[in-house]
Structure formats: structure tokens, C-alpha cells
Protein backbone atom coordinates (compact mmCIF):
# COMPACT_ATOMS: atom_id res chain seq x y z
CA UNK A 1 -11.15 20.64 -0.73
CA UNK A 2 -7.67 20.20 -1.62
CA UNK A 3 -6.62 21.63 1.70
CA UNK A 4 -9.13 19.60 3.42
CA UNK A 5 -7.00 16.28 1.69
CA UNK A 6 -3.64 17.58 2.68
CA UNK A 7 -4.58 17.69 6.22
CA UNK A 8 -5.98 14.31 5.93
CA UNK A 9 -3.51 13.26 4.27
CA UNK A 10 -0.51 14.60 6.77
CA UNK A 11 -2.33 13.41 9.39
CA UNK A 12 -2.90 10.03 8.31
CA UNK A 13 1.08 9.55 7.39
CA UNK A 14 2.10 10.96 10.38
CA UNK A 15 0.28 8.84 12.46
CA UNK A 16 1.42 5.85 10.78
CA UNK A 17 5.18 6.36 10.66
CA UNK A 18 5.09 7.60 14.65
CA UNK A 19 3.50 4.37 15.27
CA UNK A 20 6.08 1.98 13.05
CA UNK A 21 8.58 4.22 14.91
CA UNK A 22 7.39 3.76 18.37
CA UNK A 23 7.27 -0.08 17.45
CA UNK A 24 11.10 0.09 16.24
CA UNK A 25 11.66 1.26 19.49
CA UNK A 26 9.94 -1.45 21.68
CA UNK A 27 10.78 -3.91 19.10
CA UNK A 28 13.77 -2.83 17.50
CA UNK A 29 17.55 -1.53 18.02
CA UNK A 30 16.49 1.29 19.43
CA UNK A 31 17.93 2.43 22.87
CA UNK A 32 16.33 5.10 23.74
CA UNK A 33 13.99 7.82 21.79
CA UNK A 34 15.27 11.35 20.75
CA UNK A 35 13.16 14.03 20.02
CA UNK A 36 15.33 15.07 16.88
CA UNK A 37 14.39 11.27 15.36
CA UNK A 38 11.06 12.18 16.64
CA UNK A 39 10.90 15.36 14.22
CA UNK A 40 13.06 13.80 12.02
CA UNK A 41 10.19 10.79 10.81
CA UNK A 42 7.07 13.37 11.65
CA UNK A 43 8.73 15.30 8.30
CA UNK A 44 9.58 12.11 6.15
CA UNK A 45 6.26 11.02 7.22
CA UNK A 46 4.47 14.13 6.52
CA UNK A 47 6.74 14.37 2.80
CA UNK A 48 4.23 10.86 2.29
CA UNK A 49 1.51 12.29 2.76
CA UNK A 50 2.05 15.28 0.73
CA UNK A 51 3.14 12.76 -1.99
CA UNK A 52 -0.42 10.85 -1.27
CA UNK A 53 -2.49 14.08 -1.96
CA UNK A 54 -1.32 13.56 -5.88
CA UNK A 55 -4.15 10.60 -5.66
CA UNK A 56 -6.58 14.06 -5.81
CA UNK A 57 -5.30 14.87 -8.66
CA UNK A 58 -5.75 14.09 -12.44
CA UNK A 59 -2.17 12.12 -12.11
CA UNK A 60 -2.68 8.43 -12.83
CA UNK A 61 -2.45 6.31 -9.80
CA UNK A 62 0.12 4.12 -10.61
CA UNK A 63 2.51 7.34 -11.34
CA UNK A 64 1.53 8.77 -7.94
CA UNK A 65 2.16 5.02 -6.30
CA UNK A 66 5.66 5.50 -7.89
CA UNK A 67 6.20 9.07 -6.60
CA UNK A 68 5.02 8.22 -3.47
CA UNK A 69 7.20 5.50 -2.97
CA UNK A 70 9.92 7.21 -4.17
CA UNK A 71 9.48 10.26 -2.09
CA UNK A 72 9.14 7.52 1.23
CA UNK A 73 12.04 5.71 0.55
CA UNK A 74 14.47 8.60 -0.09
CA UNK A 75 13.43 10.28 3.16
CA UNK A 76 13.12 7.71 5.35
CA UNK A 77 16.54 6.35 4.28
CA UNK A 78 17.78 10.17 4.16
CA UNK A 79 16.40 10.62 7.95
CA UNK A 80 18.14 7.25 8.71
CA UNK A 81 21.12 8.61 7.28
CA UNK A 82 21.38 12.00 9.56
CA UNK A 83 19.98 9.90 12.64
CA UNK A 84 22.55 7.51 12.54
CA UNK A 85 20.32 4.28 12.34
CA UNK A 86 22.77 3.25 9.47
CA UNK A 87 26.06 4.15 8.25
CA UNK A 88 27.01 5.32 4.16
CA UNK A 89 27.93 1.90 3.45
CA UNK A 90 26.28 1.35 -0.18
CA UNK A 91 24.90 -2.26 1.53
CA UNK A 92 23.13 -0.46 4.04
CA UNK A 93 21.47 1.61 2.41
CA UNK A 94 20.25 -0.59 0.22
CA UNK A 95 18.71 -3.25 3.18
CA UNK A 96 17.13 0.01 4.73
CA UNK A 97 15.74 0.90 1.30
CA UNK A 98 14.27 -2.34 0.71
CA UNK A 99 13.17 -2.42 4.30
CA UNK A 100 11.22 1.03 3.51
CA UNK A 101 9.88 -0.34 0.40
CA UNK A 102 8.04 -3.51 1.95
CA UNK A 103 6.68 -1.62 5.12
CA UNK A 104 5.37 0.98 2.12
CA UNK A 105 4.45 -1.88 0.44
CA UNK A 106 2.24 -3.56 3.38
CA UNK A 107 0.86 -0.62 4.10
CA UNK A 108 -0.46 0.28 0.56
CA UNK A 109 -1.97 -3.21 0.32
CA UNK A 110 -3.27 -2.87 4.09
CA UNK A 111 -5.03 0.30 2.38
CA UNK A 112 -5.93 -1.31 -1.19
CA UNK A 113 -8.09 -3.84 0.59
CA UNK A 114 -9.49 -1.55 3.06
CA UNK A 115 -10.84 0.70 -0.08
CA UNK A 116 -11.77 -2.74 -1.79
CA UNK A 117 -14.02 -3.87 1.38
CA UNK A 118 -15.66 -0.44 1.27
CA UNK A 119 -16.30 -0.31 -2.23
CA UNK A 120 -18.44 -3.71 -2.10
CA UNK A 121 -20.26 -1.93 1.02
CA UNK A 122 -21.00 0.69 -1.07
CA UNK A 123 -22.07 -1.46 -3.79
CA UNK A 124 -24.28 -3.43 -1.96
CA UNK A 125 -26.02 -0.47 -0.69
CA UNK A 126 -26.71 0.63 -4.01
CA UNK A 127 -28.08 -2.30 -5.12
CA UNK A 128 -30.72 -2.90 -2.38
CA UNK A 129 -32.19 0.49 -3.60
């Protein structure tokens, strides 16, 4: 089972940050796409998703919503490091940090209310029997 959730899991993240990078690149500063940035967000994206498998676990969410964001901001800005997308300058880092945190951010509300509309599905189903 806990394989079953990693692959869901990886999956999931991977798909997500592929898509927020194939936006950067028709939206954003992006000139043309490499296939070492390519590989380079698949891995940050997949070290998410390992992070999000801790949900499975007896850890209590709101320490696995602070490892997870932890783990997605250090290696997306780590990745944006080594792919050039911004230089060592403390300020950068910092505005692509922040920049991480509120697409994590979106994203984990975009899921919270998702699992919320489900749950009052669910609910309601239960209650007409």
C-alpha cells in the first residue's frame, strides 16, 4: 500500500511541476527548454512527492505540511540555482523562495478544498443511507 502511495504520489508531483514549468516557459523568461531543466524539476518535483507520502504515515499533518514545504522550496530553489534561472545573490534567492512558497501554497489550498468538496460528497452519501 505504501508503494502503491509513492507512485501516486510521484506521479501526481511530477505532473504538476512539468506543467507550472511548461507554463514558465510560455509565460515566463524562459527562452527556450533544456532537457537538463527538464530532469532537473522532474527530481525536485518527484523529492515533493516523496515528502507528500509522510501524509500515510502516523506523522501529524501539519509537521509533514512543514517538511513538505521545506523539502519544495530547497529544491526548487537548489535546481534554480544549478539551472541558472537565478544568480547567488542572497535577494534572489529569497524572491524565488517566496515565489516557491506561494505556488506550494496555492496548490495545497487548490488540494485542501478539493478533499473538503469530497468529504461533504461522502457525507452526504452516508447520510441518505
Amino acid at each position: 500500500m505504501m508503494l502503491q502511495n509513492l507512485l501516486k504520489s510521484l506521479a501526481l508531483s511530477i505532473g504538476i511541476g512539468s506543467f507550472i514549468y511548461l507554463l514558465n516557459g510560455v509565460f515566463g523568461p524562459l527562452n527556450e527548454i533544456q532537457p537538463e531543466e527538464i530532469i532537473s524539476v522532474w527530481i525536485a518535483s518527484a523529492l515533493i512527492g516523496v515528502a507528500s507520502t509522510l501524509y500515510y504515515t502516523k506523522i501529524s499533518e501539519l509537521l509533514v505540511t512543514v517538511i513538505q514545504f521545506g523539502v519544495g522550496i530547497t529544491a526548487f530553489t537548489a535546481v534554480a540555482l544549478l539551472n541558472g534561472w537565478i544568480t547567488i545573490d542572497p535577494s534572489d534567492i529569497f524572491f524565488y523562495a517566496g515565489a516557491i512558497f506561494v505556488i506550494m501554497l496555492i496548490i495545497f489550498f487548490a488540494f485542501y478544498l478539493l478533499s473538503l468538496l469530497d468529504s461533504r460528497k461522502i457525507n452526504e452519501k452516508l447520510k441518505e443511507k
